[in-house]
N, C-alpha and C. Protein backbone atom coordinates (compact mmCIF):
# COMPACT_ATOMS: atom_id res chain seq x y z
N UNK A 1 81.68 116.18 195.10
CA UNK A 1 82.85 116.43 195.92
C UNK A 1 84.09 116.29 195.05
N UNK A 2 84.96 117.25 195.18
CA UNK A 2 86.23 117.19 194.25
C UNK A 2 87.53 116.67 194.91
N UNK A 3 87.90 115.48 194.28
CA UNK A 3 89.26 114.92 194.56
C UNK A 3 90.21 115.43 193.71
N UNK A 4 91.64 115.00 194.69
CA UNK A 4 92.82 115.99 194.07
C UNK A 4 93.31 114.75 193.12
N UNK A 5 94.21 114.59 191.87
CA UNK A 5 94.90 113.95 191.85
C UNK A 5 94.06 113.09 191.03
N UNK A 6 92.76 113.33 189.87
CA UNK A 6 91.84 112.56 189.20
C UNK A 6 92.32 113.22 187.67
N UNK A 7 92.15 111.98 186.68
CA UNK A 7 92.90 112.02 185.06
C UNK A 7 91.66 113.21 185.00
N UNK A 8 91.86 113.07 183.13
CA UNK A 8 90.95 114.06 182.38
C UNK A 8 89.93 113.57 182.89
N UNK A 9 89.41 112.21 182.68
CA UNK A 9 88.01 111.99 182.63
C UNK A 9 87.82 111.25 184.16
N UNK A 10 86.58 111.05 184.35
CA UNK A 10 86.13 109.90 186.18
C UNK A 10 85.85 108.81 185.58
N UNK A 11 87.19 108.17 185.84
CA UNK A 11 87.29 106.45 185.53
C UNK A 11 86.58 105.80 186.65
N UNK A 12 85.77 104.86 186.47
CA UNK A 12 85.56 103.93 187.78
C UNK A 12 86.86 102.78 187.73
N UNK A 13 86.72 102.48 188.68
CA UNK A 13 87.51 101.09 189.11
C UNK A 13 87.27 99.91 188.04
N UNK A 14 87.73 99.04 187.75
CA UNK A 14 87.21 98.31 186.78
C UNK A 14 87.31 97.36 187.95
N UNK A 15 87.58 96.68 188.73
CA UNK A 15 88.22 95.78 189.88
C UNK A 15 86.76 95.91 190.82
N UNK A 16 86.60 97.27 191.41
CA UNK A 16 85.46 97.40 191.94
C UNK A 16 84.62 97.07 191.62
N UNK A 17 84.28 97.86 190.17
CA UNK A 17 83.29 97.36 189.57
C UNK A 17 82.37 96.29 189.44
N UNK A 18 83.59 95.17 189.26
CA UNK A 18 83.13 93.99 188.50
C UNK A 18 82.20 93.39 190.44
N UNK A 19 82.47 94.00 191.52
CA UNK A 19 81.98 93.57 192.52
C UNK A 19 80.72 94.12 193.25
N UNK A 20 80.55 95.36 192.30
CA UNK A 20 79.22 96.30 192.73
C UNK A 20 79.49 97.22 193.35
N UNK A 21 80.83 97.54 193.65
CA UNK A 21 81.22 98.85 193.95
C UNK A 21 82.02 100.15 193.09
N UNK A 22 81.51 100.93 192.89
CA UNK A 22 81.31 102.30 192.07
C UNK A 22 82.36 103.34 192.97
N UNK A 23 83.96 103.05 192.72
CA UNK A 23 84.65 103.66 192.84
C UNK A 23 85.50 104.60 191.84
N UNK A 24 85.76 105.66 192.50
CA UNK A 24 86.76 106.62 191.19
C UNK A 24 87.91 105.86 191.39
N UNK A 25 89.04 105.87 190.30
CA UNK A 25 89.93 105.89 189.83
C UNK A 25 91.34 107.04 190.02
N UNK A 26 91.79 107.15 190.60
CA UNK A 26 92.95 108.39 190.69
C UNK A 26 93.92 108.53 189.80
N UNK A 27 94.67 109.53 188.89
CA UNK A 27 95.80 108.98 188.33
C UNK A 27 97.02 109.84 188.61
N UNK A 28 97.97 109.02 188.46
CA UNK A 28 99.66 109.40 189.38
C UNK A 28 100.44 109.46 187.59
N UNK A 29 100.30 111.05 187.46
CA UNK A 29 101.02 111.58 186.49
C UNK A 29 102.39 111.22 186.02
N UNK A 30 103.19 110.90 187.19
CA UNK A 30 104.68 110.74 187.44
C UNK A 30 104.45 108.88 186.23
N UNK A 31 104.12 108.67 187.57
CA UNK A 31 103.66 106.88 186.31
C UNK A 31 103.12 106.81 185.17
N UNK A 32 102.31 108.02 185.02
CA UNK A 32 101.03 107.78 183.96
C UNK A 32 100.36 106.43 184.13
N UNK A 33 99.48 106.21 185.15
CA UNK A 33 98.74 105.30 185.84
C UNK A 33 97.57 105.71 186.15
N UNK A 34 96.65 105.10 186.15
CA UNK A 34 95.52 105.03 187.08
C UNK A 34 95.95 103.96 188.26
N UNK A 35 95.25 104.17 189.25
CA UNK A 35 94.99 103.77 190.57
C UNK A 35 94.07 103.87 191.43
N UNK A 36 93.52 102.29 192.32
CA UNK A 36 92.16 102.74 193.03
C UNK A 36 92.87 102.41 194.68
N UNK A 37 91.76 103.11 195.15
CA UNK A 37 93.01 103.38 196.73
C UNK A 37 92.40 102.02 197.77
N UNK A 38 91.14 101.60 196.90
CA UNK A 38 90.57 100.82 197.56
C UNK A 38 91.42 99.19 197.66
N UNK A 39 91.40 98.77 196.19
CA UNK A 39 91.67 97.58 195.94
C UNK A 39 93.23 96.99 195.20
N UNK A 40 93.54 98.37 195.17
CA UNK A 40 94.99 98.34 194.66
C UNK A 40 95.55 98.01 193.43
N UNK A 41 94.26 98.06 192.28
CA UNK A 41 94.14 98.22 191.02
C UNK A 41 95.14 99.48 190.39
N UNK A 42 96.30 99.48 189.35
CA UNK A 42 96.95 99.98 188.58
C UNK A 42 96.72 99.23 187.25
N UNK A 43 96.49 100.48 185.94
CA UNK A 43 96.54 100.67 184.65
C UNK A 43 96.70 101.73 184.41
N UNK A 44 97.25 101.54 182.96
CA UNK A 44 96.96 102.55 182.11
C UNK A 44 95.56 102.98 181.39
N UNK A 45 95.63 103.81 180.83
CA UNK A 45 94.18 104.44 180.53
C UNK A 45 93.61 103.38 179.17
N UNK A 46 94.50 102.71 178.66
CA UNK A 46 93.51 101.68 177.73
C UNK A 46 93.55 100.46 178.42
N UNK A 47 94.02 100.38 179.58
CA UNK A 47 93.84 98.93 180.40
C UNK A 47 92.23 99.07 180.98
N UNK A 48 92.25 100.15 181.09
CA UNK A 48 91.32 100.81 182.26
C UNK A 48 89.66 100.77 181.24
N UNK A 49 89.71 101.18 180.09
CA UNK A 49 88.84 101.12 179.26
C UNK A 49 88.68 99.20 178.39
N UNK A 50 89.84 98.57 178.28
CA UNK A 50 89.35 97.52 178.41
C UNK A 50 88.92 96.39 179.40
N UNK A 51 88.89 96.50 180.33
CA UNK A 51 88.53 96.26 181.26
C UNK A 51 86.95 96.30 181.90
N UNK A 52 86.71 97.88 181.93
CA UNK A 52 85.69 98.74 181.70
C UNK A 52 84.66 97.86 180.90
N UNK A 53 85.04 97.45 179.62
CA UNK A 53 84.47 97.40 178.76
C UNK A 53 83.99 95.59 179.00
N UNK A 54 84.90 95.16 179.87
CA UNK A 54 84.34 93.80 180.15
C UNK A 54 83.27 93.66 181.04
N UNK A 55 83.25 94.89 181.55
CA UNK A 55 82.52 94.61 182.76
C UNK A 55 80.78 95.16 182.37
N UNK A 56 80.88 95.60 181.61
CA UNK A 56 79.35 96.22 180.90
C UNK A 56 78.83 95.09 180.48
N UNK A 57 79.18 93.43 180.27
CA UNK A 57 78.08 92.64 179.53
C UNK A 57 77.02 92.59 180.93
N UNK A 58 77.38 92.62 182.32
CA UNK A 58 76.13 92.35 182.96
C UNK A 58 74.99 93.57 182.80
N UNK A 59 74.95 94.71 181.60
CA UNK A 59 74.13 95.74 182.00
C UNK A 59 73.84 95.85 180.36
N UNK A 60 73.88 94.72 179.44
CA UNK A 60 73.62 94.99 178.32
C UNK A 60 72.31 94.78 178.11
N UNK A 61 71.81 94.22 178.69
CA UNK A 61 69.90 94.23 178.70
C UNK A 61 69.32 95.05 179.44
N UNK A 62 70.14 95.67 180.44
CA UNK A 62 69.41 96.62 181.40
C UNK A 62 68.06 97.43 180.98
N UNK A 63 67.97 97.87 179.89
CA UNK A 63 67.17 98.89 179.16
C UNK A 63 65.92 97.97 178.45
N UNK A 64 66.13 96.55 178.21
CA UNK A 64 65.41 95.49 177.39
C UNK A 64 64.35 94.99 178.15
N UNK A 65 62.83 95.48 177.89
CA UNK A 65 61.76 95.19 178.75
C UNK A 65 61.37 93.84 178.32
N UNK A 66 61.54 92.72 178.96
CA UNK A 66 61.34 90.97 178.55
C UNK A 66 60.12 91.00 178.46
N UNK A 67 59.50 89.97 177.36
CA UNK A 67 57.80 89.56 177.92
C UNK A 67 57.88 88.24 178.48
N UNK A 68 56.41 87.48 178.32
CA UNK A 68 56.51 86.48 179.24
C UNK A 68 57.02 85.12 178.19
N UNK A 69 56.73 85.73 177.12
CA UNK A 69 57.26 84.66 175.59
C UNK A 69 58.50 84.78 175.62
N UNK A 70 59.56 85.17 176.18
CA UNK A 70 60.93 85.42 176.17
C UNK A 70 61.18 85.08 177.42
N UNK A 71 60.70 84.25 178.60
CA UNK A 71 61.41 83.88 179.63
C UNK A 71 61.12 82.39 179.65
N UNK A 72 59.59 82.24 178.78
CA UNK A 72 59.41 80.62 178.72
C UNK A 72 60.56 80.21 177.85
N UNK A 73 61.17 80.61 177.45
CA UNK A 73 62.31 79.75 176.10
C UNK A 73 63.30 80.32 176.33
N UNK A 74 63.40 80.75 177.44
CA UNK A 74 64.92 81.11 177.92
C UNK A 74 65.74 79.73 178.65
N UNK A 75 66.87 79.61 178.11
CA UNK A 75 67.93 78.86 178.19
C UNK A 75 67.60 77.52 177.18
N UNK A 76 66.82 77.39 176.75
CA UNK A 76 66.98 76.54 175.39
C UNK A 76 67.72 76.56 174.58
């Protein structure tokens, strides 16, 4: 579905994000801003990517199949 009023690229929310919700990002040219309509998140486009970028440590193992020798010695 196409929204009016979205940058070059489909930013998610970084705000949402970090809560499990997978919202777009809008951006207001006049400001040069991003904005989410949900939570009332404003940045700029490298706020928006660092941010972003904080929010990826919970999905950095996502892909990492554990065995059972790697959960006995987990948190040691």
């Amino acid at each position: 579905m196409a929204q009016a009023g979205k940058g070059r690229l489909n930013y998610r929310c970084p705000s949402c994000f970090m809560r499990d919700k997978d919202l777009d990002l809008f951006y207001d040219r006049e400001k040069q801003e991003y904005y989410c309509l949900r939570c009332q998140f404003t940045g700029s486009e490298e706020e928006v990517i660092r941010l972003t970028d904080l929010c990826r440590y919970r999905y950095k193992t996502m892909l990492h199949r554990f065995t059972e020798e790697e959960f006995e010695h987990f948190g040691d």
